[in-house]
N, C-alpha and C. Protein backbone atom coordinates (compact mmCIF):
# COMPACT_ATOMS: atom_id res chain seq x y z
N UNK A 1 10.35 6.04 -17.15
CA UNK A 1 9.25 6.94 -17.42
C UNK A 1 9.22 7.99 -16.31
N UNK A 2 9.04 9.02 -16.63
CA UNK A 2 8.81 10.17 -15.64
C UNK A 2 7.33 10.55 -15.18
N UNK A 3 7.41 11.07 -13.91
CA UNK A 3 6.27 11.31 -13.04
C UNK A 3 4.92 11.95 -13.86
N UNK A 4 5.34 12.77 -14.87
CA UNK A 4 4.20 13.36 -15.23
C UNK A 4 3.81 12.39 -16.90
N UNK A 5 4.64 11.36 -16.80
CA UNK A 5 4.10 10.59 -18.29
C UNK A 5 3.22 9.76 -18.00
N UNK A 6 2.78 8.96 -16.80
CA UNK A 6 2.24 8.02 -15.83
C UNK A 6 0.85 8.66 -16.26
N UNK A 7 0.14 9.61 -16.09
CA UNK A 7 -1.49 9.70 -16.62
C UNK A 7 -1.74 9.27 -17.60
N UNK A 8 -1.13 9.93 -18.31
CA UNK A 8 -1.45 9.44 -20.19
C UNK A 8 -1.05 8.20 -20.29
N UNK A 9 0.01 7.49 -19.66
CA UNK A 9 0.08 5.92 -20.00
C UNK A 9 -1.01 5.01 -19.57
N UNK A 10 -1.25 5.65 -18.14
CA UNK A 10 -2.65 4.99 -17.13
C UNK A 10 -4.01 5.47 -18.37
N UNK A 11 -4.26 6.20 -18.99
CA UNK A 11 -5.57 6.47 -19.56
C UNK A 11 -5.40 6.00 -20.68
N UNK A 12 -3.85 5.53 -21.78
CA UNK A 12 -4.20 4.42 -22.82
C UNK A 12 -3.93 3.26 -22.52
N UNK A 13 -3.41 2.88 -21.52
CA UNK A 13 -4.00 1.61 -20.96
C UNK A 13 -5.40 1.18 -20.52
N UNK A 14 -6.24 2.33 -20.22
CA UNK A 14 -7.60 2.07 -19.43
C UNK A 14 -8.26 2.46 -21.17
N UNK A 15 -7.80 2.75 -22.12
CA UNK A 15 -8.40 2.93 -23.07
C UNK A 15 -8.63 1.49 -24.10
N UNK A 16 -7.46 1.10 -23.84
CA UNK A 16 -6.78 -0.51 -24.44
C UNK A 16 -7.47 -1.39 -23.64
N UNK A 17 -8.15 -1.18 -22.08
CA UNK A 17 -8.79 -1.89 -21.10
C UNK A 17 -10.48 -2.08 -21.61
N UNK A 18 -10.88 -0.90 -22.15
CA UNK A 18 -11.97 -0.71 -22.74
C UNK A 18 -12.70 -1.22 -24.10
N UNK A 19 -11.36 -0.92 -25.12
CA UNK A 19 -11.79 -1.82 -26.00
C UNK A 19 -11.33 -3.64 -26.20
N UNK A 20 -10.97 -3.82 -25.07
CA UNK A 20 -10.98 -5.61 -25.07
C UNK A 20 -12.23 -5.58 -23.99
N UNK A 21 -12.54 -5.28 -23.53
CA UNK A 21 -14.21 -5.31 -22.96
C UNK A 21 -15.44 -5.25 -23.85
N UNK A 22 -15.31 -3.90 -24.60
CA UNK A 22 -16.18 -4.36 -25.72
C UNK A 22 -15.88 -5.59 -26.87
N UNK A 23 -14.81 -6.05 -27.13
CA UNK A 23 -14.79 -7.42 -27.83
C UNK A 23 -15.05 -8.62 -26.89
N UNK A 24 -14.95 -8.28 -26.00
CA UNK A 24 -15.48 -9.48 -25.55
C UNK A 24 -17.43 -9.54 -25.20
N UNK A 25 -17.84 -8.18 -24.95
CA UNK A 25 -19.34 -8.19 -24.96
C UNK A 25 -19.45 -8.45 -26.25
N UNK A 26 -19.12 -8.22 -27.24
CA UNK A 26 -19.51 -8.73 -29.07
C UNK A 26 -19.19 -10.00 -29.21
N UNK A 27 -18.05 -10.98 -28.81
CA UNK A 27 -17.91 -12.01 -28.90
C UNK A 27 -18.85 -12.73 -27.89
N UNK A 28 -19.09 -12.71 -26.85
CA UNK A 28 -20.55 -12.97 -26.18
C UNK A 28 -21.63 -13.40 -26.32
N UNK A 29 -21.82 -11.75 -27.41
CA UNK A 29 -23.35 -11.74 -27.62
C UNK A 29 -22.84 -12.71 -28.92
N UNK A 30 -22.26 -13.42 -29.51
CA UNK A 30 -21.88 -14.17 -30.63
C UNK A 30 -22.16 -15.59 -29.98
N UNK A 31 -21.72 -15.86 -29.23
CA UNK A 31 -21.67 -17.39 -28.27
C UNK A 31 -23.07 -17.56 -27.73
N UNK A 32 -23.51 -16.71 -27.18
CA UNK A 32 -25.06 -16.55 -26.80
C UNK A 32 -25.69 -16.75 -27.78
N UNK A 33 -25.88 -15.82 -28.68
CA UNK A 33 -26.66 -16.41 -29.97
C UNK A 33 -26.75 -17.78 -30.54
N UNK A 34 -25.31 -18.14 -30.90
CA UNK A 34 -25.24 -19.47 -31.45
C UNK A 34 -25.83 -20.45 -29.88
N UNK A 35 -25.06 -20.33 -28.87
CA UNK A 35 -26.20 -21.09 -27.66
C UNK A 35 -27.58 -21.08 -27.47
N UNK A 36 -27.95 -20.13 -28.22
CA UNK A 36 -29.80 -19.84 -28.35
C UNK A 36 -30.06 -20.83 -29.29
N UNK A 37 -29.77 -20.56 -30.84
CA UNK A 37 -29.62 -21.59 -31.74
C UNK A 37 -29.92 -22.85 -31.57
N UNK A 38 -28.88 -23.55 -30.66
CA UNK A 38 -28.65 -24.77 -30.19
C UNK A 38 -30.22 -25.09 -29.62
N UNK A 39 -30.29 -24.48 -28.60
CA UNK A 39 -31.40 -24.65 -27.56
C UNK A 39 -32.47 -24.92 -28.51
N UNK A 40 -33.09 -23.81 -29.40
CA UNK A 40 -34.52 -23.74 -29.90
C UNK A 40 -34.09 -24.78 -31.25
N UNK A 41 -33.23 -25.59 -31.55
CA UNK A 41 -33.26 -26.25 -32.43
C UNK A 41 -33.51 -28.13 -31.81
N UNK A 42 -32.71 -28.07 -30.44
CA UNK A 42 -32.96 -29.19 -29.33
C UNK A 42 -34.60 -29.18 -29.08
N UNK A 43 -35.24 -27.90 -28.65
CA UNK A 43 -35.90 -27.47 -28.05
C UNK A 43 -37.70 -28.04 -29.16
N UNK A 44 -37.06 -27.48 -30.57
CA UNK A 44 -38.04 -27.75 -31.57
C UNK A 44 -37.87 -29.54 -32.71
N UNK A 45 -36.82 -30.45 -31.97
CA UNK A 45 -36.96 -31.57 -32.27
C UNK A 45 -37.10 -32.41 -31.35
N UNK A 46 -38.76 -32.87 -32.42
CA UNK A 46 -39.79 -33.83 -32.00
C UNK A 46 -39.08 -35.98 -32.05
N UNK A 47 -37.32 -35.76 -32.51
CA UNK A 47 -36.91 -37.14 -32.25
C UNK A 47 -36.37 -36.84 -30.93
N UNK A 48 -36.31 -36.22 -30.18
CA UNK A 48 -35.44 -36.11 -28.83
C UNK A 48 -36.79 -36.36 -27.96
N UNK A 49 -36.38 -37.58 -27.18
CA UNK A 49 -37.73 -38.02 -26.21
C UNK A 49 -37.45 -37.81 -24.95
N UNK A 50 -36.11 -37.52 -24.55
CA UNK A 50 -36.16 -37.57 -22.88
C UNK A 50 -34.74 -36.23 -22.62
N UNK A 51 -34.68 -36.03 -21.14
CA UNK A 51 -33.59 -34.76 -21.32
C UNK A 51 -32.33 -35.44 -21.12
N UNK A 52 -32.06 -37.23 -21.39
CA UNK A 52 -30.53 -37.38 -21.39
C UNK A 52 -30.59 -36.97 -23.51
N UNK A 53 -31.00 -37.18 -23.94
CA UNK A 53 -30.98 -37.51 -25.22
C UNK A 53 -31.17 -36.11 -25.73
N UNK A 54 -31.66 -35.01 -25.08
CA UNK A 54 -31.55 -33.79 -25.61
C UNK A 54 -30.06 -33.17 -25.08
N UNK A 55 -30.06 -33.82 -23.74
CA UNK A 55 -28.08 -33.14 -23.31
C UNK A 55 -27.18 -33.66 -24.33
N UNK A 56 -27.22 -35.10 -25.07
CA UNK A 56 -26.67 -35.70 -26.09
C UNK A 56 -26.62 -34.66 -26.87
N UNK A 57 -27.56 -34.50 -27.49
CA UNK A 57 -27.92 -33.72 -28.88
C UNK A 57 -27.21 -32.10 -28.61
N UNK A 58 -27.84 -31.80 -27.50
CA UNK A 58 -26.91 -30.19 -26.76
C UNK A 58 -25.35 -30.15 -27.09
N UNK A 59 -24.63 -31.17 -26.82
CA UNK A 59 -23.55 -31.68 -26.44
C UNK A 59 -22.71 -31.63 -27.72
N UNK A 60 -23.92 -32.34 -28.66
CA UNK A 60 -23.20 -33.03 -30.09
C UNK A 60 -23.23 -31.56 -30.81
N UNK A 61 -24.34 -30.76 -30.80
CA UNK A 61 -23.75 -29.38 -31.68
C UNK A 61 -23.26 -28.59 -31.34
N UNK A 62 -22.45 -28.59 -29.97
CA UNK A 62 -21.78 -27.76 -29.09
C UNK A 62 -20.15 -27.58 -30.04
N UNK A 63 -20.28 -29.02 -30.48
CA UNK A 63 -18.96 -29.60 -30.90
C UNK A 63 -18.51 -28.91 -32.18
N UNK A 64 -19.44 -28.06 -33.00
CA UNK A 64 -19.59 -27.70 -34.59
C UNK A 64 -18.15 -26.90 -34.34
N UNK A 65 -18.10 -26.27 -35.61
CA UNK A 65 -16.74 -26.02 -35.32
C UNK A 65 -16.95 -24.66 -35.08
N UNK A 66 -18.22 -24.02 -35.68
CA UNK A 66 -18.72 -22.58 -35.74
C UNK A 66 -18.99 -22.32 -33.86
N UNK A 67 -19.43 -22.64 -32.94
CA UNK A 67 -19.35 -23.06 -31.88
C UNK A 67 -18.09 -22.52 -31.31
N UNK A 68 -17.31 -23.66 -31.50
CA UNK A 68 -15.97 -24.13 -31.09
C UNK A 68 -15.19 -22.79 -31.33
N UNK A 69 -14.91 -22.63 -32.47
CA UNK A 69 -14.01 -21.07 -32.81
C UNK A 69 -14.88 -20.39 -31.66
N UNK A 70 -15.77 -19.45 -31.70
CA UNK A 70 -16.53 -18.59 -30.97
C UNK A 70 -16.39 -18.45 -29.84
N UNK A 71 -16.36 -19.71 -29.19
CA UNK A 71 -16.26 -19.42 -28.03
C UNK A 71 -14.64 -19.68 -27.39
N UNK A 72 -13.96 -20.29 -28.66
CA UNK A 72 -11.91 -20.20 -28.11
C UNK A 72 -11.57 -18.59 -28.39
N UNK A 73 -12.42 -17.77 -28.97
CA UNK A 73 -12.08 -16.37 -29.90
C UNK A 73 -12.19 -15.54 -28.32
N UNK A 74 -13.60 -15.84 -28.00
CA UNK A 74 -13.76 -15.10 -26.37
C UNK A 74 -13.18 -15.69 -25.19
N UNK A 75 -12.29 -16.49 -25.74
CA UNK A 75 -11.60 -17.39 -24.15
C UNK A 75 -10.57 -16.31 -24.59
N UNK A 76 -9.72 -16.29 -25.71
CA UNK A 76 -8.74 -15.55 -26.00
C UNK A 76 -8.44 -14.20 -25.49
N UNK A 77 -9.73 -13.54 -25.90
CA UNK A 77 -9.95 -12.26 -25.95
C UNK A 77 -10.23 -12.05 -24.31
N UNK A 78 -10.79 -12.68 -23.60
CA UNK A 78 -11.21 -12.90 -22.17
C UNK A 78 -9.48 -12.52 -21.26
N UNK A 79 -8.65 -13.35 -21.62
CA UNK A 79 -7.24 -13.79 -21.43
C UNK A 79 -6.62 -11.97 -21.57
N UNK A 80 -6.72 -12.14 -22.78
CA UNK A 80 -6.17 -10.45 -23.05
C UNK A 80 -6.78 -9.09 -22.32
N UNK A 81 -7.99 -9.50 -22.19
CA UNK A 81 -8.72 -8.55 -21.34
C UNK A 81 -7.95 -8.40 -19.87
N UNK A 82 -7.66 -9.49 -19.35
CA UNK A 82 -6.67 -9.89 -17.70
C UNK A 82 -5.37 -9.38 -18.38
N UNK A 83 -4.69 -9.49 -18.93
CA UNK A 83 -3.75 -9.42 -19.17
C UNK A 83 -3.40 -7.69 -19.74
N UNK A 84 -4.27 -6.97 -19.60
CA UNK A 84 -4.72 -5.36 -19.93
C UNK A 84 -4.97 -4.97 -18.73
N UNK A 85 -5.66 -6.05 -17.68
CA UNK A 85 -6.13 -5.10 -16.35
C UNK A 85 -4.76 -5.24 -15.43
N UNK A 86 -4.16 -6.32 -16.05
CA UNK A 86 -2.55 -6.69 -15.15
C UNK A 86 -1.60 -5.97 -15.07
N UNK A 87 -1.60 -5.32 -16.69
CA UNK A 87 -0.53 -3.85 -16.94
C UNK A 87 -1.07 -2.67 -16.72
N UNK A 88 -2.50 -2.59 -16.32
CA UNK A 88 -3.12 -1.31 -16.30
C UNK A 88 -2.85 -0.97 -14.47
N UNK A 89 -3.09 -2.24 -13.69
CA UNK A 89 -2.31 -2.09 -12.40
C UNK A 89 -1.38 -2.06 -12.43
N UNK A 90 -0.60 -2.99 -12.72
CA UNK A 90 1.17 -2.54 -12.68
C UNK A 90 1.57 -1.01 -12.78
N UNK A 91 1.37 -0.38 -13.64
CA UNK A 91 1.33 0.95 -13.80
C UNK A 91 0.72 2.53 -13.23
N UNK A 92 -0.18 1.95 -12.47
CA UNK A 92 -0.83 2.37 -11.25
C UNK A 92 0.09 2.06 -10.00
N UNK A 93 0.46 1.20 -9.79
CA UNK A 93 1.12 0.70 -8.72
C UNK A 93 2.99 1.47 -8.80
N UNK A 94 3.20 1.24 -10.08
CA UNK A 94 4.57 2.34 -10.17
C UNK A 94 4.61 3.63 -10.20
N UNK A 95 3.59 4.29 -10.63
CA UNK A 95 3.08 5.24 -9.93
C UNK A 95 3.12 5.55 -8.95
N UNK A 96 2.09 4.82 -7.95
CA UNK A 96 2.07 5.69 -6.93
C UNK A 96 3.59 4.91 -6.47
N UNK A 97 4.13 3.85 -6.38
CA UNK A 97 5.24 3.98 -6.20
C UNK A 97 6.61 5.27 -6.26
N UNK A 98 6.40 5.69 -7.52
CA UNK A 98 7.06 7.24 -7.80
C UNK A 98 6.87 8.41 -7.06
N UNK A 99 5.47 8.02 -6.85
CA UNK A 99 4.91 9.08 -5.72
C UNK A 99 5.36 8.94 -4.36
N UNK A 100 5.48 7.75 -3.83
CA UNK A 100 5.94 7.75 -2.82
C UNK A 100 7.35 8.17 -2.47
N UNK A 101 7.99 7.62 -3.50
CA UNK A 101 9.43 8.17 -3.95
C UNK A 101 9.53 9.95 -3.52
N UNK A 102 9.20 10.15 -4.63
CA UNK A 102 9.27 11.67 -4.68
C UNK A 102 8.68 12.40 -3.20
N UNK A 103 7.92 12.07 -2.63
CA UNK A 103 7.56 12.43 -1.26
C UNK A 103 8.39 12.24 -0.20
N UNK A 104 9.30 10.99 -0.55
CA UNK A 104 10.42 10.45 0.29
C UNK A 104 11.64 11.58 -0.17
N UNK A 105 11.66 11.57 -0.73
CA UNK A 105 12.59 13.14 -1.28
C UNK A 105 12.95 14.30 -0.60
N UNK A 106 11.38 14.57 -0.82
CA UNK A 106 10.91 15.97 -0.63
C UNK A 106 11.21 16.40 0.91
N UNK A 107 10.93 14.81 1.87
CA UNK A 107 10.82 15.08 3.23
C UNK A 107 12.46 15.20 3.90
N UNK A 108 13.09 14.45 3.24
CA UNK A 108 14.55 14.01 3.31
C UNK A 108 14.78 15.52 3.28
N UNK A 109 14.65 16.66 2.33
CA UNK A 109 15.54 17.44 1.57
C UNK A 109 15.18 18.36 2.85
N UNK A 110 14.11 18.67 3.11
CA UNK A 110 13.05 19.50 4.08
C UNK A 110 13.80 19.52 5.52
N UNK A 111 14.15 17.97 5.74
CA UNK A 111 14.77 17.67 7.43
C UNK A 111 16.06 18.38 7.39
N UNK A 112 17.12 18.02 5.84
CA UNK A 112 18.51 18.37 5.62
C UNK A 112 17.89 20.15 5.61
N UNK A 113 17.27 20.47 4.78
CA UNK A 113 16.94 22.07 5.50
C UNK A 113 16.60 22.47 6.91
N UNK A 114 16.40 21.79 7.23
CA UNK A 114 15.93 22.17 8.94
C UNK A 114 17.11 22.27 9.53
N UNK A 115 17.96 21.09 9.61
CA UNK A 115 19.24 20.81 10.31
C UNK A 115 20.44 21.59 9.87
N UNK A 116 19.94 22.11 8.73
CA UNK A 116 21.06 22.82 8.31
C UNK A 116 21.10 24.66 8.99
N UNK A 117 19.61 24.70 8.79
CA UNK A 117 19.27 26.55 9.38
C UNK A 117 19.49 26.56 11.08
């Protein structure tokens, strides 16, 4: 890749960085909800007498499968999100790598002009 393709790759990467951020605030607010659920349904049964028997009950609809997907969907998506900020540095980092390059160049060529006049 060349020096001047590095922005536009850095800004659809930070664009690709952005929308796995918002799936994961939507998958969230999805897990939260259904965790609200849970709570005010623990919360509003009058057979649960003590708080081991409501962590039971917490525990046991944690397990549903509606639950379960939801919150493996935002482990996923969580994963991909790192894995967007990993290439979004990498690419930053070869960058300015290039940059440094090209400066290493520039100074090289500058001294061979000096020594040469």
């Amino acid at each position: 890749m060349k020096l001047l393709d590095y922005p536009a790759a850095i800004a659809e990467q930070q664009r690709k960085l952005l929308r796995a951020e918002q799936h994961v605030r939507r998958l969230q607010d999805v897990v939260n909800h259904l965790t609200a659920e849970i709570d005010t349904a623990i919360a509003f049964d009058t057979d649960l007498k003590n708080d081991a028997q409501r962590k039971a009950k917490r525990i046991e609809l944690m397990k549903s499968a509606e639950y379960r997907k939801a919150l493996a969907n935002l482990q996923i998506t969580q994963d991909q999100r790192a894995e967007t900020e990993i290439d979004l540095t990498l690419l930053r980092n070869q960058f300015s790598a290039l940059k440094l390059e090209m400066r290493e160049a520039i100074a090289t060529h500058e001294l061979q002009m000096l020594d040469a006049a």
